[in-house]
Protein backbone atom coordinates (compact mmCIF):
# COMPACT_ATOMS: atom_id res chain seq x y z
CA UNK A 1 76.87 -9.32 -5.61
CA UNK A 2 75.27 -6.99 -8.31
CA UNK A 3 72.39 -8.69 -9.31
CA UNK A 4 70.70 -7.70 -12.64
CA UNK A 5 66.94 -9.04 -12.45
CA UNK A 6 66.15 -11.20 -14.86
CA UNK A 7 62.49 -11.87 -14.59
CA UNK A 8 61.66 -9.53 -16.98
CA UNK A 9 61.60 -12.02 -20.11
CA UNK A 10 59.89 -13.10 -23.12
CA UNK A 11 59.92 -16.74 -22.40
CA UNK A 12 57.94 -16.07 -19.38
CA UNK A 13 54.06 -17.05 -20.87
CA UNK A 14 53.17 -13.98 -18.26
CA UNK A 15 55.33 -11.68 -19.81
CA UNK A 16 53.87 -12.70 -23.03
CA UNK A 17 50.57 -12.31 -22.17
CA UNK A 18 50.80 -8.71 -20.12
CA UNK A 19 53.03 -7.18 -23.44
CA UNK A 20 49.95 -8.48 -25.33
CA UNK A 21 47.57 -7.01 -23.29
CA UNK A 22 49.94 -3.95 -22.53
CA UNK A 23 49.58 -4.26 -18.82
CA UNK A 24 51.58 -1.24 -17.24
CA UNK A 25 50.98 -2.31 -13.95
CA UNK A 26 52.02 -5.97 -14.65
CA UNK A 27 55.64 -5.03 -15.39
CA UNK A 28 55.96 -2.04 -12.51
CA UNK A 29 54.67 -4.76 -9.98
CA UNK A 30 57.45 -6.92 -11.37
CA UNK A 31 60.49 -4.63 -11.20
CA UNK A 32 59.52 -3.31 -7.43
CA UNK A 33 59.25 -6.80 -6.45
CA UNK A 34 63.03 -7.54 -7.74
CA UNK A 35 64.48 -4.44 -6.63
CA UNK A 36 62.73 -5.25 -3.13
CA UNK A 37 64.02 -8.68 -3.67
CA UNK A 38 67.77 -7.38 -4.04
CA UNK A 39 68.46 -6.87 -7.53
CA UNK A 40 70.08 -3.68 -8.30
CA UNK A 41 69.60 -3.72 -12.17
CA UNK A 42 66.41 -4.29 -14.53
CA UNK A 43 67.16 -6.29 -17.46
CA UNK A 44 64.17 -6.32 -19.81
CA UNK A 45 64.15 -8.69 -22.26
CA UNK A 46 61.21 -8.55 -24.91
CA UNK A 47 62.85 -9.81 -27.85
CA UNK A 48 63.81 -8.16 -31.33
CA UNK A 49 60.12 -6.60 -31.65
CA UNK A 50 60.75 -5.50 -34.99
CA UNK A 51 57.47 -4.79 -36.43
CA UNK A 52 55.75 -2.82 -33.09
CA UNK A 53 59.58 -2.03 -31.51
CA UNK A 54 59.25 1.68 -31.97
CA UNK A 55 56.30 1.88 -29.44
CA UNK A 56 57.30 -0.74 -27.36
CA UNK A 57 60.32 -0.02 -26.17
CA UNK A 58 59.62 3.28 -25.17
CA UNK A 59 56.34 1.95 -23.36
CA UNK A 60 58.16 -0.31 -21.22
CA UNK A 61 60.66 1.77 -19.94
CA UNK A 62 58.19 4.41 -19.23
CA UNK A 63 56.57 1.79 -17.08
CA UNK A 64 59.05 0.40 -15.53
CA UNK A 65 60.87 3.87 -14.57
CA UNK A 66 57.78 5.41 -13.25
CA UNK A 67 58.31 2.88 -10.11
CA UNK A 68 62.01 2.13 -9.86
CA UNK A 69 64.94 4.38 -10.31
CA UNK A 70 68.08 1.28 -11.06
CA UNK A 71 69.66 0.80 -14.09
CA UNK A 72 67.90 -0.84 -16.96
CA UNK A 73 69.30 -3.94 -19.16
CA UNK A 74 68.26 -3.13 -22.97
CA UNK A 75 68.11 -6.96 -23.49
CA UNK A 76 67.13 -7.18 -27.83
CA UNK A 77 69.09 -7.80 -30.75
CA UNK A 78 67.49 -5.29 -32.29
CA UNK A 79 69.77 -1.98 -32.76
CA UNK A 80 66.93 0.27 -33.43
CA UNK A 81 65.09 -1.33 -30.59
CA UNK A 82 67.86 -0.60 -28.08
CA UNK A 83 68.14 3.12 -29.58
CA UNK A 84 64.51 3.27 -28.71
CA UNK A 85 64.79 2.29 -25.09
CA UNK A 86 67.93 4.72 -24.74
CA UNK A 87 66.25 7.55 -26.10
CA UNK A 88 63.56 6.91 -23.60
CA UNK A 89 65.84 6.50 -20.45
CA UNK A 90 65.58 9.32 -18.02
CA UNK A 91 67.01 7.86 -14.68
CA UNK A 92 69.81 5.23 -14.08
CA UNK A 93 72.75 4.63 -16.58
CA UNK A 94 71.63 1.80 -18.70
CA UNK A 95 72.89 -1.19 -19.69
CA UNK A 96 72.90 -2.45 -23.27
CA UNK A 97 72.92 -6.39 -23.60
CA UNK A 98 74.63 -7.25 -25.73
CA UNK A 99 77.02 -6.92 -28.71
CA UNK A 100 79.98 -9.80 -29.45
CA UNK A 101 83.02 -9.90 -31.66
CA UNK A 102 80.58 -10.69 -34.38
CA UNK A 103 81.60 -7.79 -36.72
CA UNK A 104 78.31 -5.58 -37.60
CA UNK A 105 77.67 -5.55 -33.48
CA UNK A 106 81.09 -4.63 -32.58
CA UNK A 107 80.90 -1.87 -34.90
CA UNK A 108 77.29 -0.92 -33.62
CA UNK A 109 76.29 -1.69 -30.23
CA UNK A 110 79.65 -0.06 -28.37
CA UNK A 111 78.80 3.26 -30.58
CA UNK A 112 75.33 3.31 -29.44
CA UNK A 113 76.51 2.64 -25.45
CA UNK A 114 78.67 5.91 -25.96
CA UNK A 115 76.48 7.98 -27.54
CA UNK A 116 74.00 7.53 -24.46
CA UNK A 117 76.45 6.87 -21.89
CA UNK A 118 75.38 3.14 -21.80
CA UNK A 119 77.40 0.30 -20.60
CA UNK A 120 77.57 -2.62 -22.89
CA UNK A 121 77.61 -6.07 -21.79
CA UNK A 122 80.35 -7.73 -24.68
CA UNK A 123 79.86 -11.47 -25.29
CA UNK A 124 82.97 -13.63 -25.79
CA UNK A 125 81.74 -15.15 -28.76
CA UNK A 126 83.10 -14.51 -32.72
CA UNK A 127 80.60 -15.10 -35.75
CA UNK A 128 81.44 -19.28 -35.92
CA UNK A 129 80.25 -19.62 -32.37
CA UNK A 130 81.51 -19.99 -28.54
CA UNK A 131 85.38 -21.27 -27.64
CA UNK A 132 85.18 -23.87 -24.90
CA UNK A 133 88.42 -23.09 -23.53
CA UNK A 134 88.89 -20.42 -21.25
CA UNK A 135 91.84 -18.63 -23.10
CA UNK A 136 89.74 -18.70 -26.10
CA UNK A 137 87.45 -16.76 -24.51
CA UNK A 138 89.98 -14.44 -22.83
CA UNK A 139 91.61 -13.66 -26.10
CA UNK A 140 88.40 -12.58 -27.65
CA UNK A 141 87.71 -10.13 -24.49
CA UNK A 142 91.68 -8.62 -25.42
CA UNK A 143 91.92 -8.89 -29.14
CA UNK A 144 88.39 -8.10 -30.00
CA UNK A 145 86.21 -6.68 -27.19
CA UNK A 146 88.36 -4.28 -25.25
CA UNK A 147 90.45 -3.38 -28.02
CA UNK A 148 86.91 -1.86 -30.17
CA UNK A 149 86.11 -0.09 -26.18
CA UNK A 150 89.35 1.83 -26.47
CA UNK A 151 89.26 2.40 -30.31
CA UNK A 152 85.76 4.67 -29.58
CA UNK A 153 87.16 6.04 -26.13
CA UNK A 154 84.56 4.15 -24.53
CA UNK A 155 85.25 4.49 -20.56
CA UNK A 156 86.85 0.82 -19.36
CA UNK A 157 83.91 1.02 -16.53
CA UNK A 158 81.32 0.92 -18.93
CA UNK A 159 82.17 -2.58 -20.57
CA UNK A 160 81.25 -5.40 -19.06
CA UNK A 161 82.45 -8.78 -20.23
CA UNK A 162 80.11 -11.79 -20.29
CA UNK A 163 82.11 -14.59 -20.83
CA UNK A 164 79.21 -17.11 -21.49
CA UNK A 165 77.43 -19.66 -19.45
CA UNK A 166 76.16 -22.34 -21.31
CA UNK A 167 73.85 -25.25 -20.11
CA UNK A 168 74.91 -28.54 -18.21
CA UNK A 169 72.53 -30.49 -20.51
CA UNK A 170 74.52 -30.54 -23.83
CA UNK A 171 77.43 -28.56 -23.24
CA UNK A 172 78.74 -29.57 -19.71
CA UNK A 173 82.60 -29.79 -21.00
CA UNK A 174 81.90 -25.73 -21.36
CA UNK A 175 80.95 -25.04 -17.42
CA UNK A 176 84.91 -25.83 -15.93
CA UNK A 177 86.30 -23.70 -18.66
CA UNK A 178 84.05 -20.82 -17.92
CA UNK A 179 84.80 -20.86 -14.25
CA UNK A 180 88.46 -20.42 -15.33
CA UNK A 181 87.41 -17.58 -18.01
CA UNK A 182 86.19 -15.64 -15.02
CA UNK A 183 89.57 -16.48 -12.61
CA UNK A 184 91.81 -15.05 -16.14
CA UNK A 185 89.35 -11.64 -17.28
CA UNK A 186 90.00 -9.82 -14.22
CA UNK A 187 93.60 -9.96 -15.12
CA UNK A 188 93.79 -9.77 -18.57
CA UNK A 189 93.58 -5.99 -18.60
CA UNK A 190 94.22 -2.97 -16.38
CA UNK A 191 91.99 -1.40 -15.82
CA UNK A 192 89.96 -4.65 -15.12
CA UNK A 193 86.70 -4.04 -17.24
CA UNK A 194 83.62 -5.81 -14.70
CA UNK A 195 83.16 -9.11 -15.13
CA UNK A 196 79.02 -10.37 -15.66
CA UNK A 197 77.42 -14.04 -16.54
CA UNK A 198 74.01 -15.12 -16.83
CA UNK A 199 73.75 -17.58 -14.16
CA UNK A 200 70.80 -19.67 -15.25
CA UNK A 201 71.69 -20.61 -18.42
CA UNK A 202 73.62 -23.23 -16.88
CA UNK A 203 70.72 -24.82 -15.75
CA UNK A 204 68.90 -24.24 -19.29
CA UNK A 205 66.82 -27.61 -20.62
CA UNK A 206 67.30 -29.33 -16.83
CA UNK A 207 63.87 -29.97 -14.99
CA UNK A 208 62.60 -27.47 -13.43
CA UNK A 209 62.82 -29.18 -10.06
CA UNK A 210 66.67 -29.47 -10.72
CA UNK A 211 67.59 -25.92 -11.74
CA UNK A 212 67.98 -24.11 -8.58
CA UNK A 213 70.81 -26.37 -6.97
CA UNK A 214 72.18 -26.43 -10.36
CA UNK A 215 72.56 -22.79 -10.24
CA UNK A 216 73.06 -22.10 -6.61
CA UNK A 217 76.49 -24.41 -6.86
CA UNK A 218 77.93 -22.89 -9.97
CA UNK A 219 77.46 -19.79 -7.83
CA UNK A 220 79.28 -20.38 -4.89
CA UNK A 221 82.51 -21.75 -7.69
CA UNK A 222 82.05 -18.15 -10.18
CA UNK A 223 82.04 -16.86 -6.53
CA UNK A 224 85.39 -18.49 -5.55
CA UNK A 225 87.05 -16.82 -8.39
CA UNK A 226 85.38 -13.42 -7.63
CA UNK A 227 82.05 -12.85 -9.76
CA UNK A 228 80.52 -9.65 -8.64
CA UNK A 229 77.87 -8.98 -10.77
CA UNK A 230 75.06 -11.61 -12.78
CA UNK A 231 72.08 -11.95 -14.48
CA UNK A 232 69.97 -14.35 -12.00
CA UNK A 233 66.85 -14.24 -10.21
CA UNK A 234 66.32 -12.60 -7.49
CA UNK A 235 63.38 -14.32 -5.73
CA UNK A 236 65.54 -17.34 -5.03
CA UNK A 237 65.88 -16.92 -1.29
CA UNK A 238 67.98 -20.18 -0.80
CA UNK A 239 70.65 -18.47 -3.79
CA UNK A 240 70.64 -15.08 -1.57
CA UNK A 241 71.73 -17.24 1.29
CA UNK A 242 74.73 -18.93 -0.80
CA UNK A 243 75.80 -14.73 -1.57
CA UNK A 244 74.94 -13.81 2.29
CA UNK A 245 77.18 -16.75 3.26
CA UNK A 246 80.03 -16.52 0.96
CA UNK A 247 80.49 -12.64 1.16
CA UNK A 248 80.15 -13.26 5.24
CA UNK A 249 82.21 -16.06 5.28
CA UNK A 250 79.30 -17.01 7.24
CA UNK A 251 80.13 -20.89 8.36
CA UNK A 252 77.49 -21.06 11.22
CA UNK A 253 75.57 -23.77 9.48
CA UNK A 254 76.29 -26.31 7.86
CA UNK A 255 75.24 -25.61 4.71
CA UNK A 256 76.86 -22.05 4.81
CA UNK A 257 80.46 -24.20 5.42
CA UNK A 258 79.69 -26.23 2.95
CA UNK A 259 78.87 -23.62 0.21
CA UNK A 260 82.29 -21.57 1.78
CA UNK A 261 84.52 -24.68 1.18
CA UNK A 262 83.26 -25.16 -2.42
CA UNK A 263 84.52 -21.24 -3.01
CA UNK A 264 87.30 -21.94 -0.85
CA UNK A 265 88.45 -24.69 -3.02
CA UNK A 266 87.76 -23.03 -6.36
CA UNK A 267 89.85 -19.88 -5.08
CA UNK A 268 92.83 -21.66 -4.57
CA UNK A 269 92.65 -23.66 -7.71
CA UNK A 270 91.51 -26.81 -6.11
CA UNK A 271 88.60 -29.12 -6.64
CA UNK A 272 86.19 -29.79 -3.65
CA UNK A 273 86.99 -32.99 -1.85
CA UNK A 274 84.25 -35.53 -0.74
CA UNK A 275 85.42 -35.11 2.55
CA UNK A 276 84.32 -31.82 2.50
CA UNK A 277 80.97 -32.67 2.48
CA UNK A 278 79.12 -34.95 5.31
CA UNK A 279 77.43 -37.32 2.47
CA UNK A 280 75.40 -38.75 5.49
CA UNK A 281 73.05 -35.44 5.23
CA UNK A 282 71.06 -35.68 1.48
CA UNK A 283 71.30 -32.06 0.92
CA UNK A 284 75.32 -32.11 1.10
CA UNK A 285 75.56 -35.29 -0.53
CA UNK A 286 73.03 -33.26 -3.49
CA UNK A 287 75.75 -30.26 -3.44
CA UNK A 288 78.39 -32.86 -4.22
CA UNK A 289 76.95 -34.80 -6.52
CA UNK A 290 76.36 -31.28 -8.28
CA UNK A 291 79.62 -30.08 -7.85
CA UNK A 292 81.15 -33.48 -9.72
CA UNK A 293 78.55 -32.58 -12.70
CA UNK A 294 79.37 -29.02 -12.96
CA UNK A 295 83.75 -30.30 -13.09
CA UNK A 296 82.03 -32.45 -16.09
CA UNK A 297 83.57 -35.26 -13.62
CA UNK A 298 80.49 -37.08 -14.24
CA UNK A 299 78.32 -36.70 -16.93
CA UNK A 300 75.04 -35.17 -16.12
CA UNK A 301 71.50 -37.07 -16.73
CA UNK A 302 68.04 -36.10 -15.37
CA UNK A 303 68.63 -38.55 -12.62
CA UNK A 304 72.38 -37.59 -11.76
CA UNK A 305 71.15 -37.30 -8.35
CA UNK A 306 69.63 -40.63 -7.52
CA UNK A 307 73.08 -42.41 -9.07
């Protein structure tokens, strides 16, 4: 699994804080600690920065590229932003994130990614908003996204399609179709382009206490229908485990048969069974539960996991 780190981020209150202090060491400690921790991409996301982008962008990448040498994610709306960062860039190919099929980015963002010899993560998305089905999505990627690749003679490995996770809490009816999206994009075009998500947004607006499982099941199903590459977190030792165990096919514990069934399952076009799962132990009968939320076979609440 290619993991692009996504700790990076302006949400964070500590990212906020060391950008407003300017604290270089801050945001080297930070990347060396996710590289260390497995991720094999940077994304830095300090939002549009449109009044102080012109020094910032450049400052951060010097910083972080004085202590790591892996690609960096140009995370920003902001066009003159990313050209900022890319000008800056002396190591790793980098990765621009994002453009869509919203007009004035598809015309933009893929120019920019050739003129540096970026790749560009493309959303599936048009101007009025997000499909929910999965062909939707897939025809956006073919009629929109690869189609504006070719038309600049932009190499097919340096797309990347990001079909869109979207959060269990409001939008669960989209988290079965994106599963599929995934299973259809790697053979909706040949040569394949790659094939990224951001993993936690499916756990976006849940409890904090709640996220993790949240994410580390929807992993082991995007798994099933071969994700290589995300957006995620790389601390989250008990997520590594769910990769370690599904690239192993590591079923030596319990847990590691459990999370290899689910992919298993989700492979071959099949939902997990009940009687996969030994409901007696409270951390299978958790992964279930989960699973039945994330098919939108029950709806999700704070307390799906007490019902």
């Amino acid at each position: 699994m290619y993991i692009i780190g996504e700790n990076i981020h302006i949400i964070s209150d500590k990212v906020k804080e060391a950008l407003t202090n300017r604290d270089r060491e801050f945001f080297m400690d930070l990347a060396v600690k996710q590289v260390e921790a497995g991720a094999k991409a940077v994304d830095i996301n300090l939002g549009p920065r449109k009044k102080d982008f012109a020094e910032v962008f450049p400052w951060i990448i010097e910083s972080v590229e004085a202590v790591v040498d892996v690609p960096l994610s140009i995370d920003t709306t902001n066009l003159d932003g990313m050209e900022a960062a890319l000008k800056t860039i002396k190591k790793a190919q980098p990765i621009l994130n994002s453009t869509s099929a919203d007009p004035e980015r598809l015309e933009k963002v893929p120019l920019l990614a050739k003129k540096y010899n970026a790749k560009v993560i493309a959303l599936t998305m048009r101007p009025e908003g997000i499909p929910i089905a999965a062909d939707e999505r897939v025809n956006i990627a073919v009629e929109k996204l690869i189609p504006r690749m070719l038309e600049i003679d932009l190499p097919m490995e340096n797309l990347i399609i990001d079909p869109l996770v979207l959060t269990v809490s409001g939008c669960q009816e989209y988290c079965p179709h994106l599963i599929e999206a995934v299973r259809t994009l790697q053979y909706a075009w040949d040569p394949s382009p790659m094939i990224s998500v951001g993993l936690s947004n499916v756990s976006n607006a849940v409890p904090p206490e709640g996220r993790p499982l949240i994410n580390r099941v929807y992993l082991a199903m995007l798994m099933g229908v071969g994700l290589q590459m995300m957006i995620a977190n790389p601390f989250d030792k008990e997520q590594n485990d769910v990769i370690r165990w599904i690239e192993s096919k590591d079923t030596s514990s319990a847990l590691g048969r459990v999370y290899n069934k689910i992919a298993e399952r989700i492979a071959a076009s099949e939902e997990p069974q009940i009687e996969d799962f030994d409901m007696s132990d409270p951390q299978q009968a958790a992964i279930w539960k989960t699973v039945q939320v994330l098919l939108n076979k029950v709806i999700y609440a704070e307390s799906y996991l007490n019902q």
